[in-house]
N, C-alpha and C. Protein backbone atom coordinates (compact mmCIF):
# COMPACT_ATOMS: atom_id res chain seq x y z
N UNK A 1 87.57 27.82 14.90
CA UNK A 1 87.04 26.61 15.43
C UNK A 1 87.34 26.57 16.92
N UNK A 2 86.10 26.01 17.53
CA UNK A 2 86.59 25.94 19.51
C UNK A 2 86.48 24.49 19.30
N UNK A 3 87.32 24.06 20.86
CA UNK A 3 87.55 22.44 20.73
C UNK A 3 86.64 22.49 21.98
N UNK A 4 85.81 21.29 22.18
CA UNK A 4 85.70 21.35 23.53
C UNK A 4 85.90 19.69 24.00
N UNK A 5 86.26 19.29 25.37
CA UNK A 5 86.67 17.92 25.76
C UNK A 5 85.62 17.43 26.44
N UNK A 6 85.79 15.89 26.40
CA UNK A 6 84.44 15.42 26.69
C UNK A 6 84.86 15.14 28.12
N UNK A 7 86.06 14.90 28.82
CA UNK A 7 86.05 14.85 30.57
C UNK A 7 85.74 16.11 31.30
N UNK A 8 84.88 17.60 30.59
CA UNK A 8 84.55 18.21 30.46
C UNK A 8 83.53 18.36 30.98
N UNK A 9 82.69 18.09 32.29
CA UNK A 9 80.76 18.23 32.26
C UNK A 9 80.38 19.85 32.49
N UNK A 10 81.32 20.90 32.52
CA UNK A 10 80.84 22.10 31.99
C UNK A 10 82.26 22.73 31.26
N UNK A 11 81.47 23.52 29.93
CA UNK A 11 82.28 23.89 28.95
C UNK A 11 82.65 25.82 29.60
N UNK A 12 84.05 25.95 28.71
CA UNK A 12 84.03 27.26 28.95
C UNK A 12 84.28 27.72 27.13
N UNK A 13 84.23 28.60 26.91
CA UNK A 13 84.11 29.14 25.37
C UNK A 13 84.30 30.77 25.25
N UNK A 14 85.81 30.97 24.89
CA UNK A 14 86.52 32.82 24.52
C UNK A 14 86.18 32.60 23.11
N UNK A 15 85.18 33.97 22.82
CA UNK A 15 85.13 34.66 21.45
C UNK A 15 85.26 36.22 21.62
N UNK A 16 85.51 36.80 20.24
CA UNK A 16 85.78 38.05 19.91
C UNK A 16 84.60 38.34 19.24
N UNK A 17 83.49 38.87 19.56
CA UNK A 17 82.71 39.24 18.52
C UNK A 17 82.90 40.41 17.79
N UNK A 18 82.22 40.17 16.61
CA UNK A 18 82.32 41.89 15.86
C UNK A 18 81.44 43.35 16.34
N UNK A 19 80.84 42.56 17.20
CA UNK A 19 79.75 44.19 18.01
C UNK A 19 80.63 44.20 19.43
N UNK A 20 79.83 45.03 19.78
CA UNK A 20 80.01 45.70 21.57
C UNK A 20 79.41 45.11 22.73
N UNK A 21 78.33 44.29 22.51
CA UNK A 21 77.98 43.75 23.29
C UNK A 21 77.45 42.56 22.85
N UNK A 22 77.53 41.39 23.88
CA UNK A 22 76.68 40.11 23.71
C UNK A 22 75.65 40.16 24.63
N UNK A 23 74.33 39.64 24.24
CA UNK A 23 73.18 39.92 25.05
C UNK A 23 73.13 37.54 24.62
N UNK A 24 73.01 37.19 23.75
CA UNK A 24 72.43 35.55 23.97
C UNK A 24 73.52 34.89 23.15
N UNK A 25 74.15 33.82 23.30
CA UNK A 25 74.46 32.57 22.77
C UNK A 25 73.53 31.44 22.39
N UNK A 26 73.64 31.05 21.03
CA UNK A 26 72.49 30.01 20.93
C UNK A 26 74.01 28.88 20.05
N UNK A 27 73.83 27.50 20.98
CA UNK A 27 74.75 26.47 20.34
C UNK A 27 73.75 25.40 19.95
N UNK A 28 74.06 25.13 18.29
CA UNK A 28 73.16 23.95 17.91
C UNK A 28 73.69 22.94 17.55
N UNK A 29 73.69 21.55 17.80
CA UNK A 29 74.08 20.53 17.42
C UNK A 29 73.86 20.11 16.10
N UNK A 30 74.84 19.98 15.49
CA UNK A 30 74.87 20.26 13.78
C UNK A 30 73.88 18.87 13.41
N UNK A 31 73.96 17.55 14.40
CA UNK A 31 73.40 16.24 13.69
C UNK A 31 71.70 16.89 14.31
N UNK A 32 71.55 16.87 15.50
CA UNK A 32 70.45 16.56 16.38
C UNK A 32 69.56 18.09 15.81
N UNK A 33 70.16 18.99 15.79
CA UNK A 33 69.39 20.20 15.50
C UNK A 33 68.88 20.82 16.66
N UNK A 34 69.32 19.99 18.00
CA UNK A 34 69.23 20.59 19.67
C UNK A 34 69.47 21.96 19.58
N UNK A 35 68.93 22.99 20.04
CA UNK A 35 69.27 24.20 20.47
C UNK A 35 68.90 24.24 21.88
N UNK A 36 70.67 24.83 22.38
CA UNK A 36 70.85 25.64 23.57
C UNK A 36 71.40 26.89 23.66
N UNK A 37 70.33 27.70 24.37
CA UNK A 37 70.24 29.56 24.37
C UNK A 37 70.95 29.38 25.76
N UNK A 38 71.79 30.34 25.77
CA UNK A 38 72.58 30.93 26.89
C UNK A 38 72.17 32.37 26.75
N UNK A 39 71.45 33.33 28.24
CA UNK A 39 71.76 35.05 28.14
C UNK A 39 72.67 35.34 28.96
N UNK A 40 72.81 36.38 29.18
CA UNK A 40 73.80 37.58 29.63
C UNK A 40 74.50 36.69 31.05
N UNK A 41 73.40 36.12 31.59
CA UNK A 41 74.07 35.73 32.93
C UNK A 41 74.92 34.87 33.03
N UNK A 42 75.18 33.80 31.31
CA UNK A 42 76.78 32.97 31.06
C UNK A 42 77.39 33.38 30.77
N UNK A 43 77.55 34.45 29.99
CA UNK A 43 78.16 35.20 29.58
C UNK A 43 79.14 36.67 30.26
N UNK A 44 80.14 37.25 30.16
CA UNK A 44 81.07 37.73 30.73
C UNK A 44 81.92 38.83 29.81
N UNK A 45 82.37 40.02 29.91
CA UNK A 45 83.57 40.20 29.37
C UNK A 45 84.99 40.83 30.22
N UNK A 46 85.69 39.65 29.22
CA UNK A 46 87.11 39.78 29.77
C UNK A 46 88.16 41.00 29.15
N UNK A 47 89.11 40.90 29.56
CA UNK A 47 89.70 42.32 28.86
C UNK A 47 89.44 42.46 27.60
N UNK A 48 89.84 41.21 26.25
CA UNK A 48 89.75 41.36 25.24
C UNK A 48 88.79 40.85 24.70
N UNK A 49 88.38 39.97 24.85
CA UNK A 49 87.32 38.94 24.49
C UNK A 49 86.10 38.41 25.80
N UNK A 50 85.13 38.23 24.95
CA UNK A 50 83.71 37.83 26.00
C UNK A 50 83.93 36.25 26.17
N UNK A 51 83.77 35.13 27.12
CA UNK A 51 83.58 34.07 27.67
C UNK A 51 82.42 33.70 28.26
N UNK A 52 81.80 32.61 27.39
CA UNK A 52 80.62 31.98 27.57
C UNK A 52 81.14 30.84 28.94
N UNK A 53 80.84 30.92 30.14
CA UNK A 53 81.38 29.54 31.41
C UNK A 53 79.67 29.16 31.77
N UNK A 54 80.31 27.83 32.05
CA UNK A 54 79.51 26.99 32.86
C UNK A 54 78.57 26.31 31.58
N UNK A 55 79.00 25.79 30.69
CA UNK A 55 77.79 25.55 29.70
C UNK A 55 77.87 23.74 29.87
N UNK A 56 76.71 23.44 30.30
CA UNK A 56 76.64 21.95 30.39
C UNK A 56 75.70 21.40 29.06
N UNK A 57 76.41 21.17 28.30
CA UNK A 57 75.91 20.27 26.98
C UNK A 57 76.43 18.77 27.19
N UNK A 58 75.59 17.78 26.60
CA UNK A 58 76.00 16.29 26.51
C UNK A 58 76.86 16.75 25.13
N UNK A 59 78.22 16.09 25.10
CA UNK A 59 78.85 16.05 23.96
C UNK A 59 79.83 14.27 23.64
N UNK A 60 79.33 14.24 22.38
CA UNK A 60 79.87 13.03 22.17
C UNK A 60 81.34 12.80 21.15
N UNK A 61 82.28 12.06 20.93
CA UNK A 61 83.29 12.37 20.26
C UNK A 61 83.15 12.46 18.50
N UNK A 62 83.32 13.87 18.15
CA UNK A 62 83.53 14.37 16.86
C UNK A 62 81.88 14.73 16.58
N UNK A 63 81.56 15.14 17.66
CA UNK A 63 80.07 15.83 17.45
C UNK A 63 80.89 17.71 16.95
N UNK A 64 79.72 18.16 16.27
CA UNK A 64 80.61 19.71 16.07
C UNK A 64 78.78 19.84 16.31
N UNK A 65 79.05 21.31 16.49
CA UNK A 65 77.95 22.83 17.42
C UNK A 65 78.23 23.65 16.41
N UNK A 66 76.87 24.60 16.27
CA UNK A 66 77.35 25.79 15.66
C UNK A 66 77.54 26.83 17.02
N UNK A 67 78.12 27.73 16.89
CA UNK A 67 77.97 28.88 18.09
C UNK A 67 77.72 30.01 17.36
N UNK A 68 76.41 30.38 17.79
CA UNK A 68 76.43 31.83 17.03
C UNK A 68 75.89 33.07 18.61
N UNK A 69 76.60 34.45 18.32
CA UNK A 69 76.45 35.25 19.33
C UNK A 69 75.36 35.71 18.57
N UNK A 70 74.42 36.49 19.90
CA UNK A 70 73.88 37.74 19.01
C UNK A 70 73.69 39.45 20.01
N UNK A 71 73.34 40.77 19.44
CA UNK A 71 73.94 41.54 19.89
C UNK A 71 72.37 41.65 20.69
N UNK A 72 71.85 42.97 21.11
CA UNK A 72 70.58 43.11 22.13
C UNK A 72 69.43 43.31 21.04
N UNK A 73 69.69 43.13 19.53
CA UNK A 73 69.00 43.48 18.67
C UNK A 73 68.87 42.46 17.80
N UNK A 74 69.18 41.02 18.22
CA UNK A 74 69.43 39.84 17.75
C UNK A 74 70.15 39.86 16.05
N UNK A 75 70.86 40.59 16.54
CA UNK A 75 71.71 40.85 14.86
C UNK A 75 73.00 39.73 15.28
N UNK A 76 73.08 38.95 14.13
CA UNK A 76 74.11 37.85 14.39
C UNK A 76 75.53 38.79 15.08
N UNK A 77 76.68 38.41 15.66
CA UNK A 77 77.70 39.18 15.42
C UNK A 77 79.01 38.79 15.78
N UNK A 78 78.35 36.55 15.83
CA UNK A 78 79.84 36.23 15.86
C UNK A 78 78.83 34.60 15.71
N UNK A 79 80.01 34.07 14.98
CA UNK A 79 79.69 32.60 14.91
C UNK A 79 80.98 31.43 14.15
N UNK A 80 80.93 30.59 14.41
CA UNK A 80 81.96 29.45 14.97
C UNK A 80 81.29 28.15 14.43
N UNK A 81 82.09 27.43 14.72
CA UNK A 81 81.98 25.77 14.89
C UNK A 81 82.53 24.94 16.14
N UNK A 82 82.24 24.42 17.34
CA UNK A 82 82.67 23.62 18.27
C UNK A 82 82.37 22.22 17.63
N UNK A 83 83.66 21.44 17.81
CA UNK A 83 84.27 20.16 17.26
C UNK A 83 84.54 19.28 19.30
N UNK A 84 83.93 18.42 18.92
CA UNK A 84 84.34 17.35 20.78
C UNK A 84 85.71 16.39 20.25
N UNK A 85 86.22 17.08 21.18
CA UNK A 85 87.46 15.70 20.91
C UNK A 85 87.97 15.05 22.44
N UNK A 86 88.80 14.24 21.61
CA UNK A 86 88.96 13.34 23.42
C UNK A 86 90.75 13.50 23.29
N UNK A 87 91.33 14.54 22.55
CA UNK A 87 92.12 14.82 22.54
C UNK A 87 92.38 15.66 24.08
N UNK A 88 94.04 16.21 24.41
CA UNK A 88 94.22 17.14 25.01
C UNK A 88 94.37 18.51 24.25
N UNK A 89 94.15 19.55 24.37
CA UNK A 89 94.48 20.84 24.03
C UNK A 89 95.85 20.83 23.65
N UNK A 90 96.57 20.75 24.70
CA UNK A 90 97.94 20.63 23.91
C UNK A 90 98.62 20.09 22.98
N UNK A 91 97.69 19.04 22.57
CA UNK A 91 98.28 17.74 21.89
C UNK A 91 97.78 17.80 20.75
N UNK A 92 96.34 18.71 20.56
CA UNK A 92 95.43 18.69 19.64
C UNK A 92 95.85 19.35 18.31
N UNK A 93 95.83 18.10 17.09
CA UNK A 93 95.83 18.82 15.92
C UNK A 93 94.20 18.26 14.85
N UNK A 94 94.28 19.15 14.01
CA UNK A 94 92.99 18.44 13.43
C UNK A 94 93.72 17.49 12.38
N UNK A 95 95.25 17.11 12.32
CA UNK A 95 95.22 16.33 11.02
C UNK A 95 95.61 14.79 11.85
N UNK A 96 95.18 14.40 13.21
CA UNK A 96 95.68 13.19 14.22
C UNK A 96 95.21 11.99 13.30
N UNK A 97 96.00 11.43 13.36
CA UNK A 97 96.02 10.20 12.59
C UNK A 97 96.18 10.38 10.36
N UNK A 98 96.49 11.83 10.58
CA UNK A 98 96.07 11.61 9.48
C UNK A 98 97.80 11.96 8.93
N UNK A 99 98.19 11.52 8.24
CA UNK A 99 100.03 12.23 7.47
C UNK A 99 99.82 12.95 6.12
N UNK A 100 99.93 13.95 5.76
CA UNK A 100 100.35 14.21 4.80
C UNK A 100 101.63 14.48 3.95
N UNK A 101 102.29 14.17 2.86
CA UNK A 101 103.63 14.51 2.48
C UNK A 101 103.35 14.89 1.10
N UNK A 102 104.24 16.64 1.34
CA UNK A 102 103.83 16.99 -0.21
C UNK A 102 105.50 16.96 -0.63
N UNK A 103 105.47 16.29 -2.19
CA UNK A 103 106.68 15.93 -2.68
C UNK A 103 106.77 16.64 -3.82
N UNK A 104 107.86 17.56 -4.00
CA UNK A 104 108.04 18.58 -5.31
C UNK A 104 109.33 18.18 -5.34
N UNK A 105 109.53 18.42 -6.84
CA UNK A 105 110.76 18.15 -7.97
C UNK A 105 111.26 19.73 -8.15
N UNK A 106 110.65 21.30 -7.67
CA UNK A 106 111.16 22.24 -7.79
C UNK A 106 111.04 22.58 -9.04
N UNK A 107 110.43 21.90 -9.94
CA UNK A 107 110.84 21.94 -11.86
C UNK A 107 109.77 23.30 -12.26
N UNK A 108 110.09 24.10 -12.58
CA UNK A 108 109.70 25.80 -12.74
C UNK A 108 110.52 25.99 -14.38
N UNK A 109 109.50 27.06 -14.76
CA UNK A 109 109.64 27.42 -16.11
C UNK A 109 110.30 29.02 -15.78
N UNK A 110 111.44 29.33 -16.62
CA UNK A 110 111.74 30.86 -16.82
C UNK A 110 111.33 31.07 -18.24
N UNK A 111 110.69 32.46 -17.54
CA UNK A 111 109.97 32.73 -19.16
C UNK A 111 110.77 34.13 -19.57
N UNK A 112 111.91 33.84 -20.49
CA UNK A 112 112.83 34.92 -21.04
C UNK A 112 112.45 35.54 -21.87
N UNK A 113 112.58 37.04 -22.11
CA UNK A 113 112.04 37.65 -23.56
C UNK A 113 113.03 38.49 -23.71
């Protein structure tokens, strides 16, 4: 999952794809069904991983994107989910506001023969 922030008016986005090269990015807005194509010229690679910069999408809070790469042969060869939060990165968990507590008694069976 990528996070992206909404005081944000251009996004940056590190993936690892499973091919050798990225030739297009296409991000779709999971409600609206918007598609935005990014080629080669947002795109970058860094030592380990390729970085999509400069991507100006309107994003609203708890909107999610699909991100899918594709290679020069439009064969899928990496894809994601981008989630908007108005969180910080550092701060960011996906369970905010939410608590969970798991409560065990330890009570286990030995099975002797």
């Amino acid at each position: 999952m990528m996070t992206a922030q909404l005081q944000d008016s251009l996004h940056t986005f590190n993936f690892t794809p499973k091919g050798s090269d990225v030739n297009s990015v296409v991000i779709t807005n999971t409600l609206t069904n918007d598609e935005f194509t990014f080629n080669k010229s947002y795109i970058f690679k860094d030592s380990y991983f390729y970085v999509l910069k400069n991507v100006q999408i309107d994003m609203t809070v708890n909107s999610t994107f699909t991100f899918v790469a594709f290679d020069k042969f439009d064969n899928e060869i990496y894809r994601d989910q981008i989630i908007c939060i108005d969180q910080s990165i550092t701060d960011y968990t996906i369970n905010k506001d939410i608590y969970t507590e798991r409560v065990t008694e330890n009570k286990f069976v030995l099975n002797e023969q």
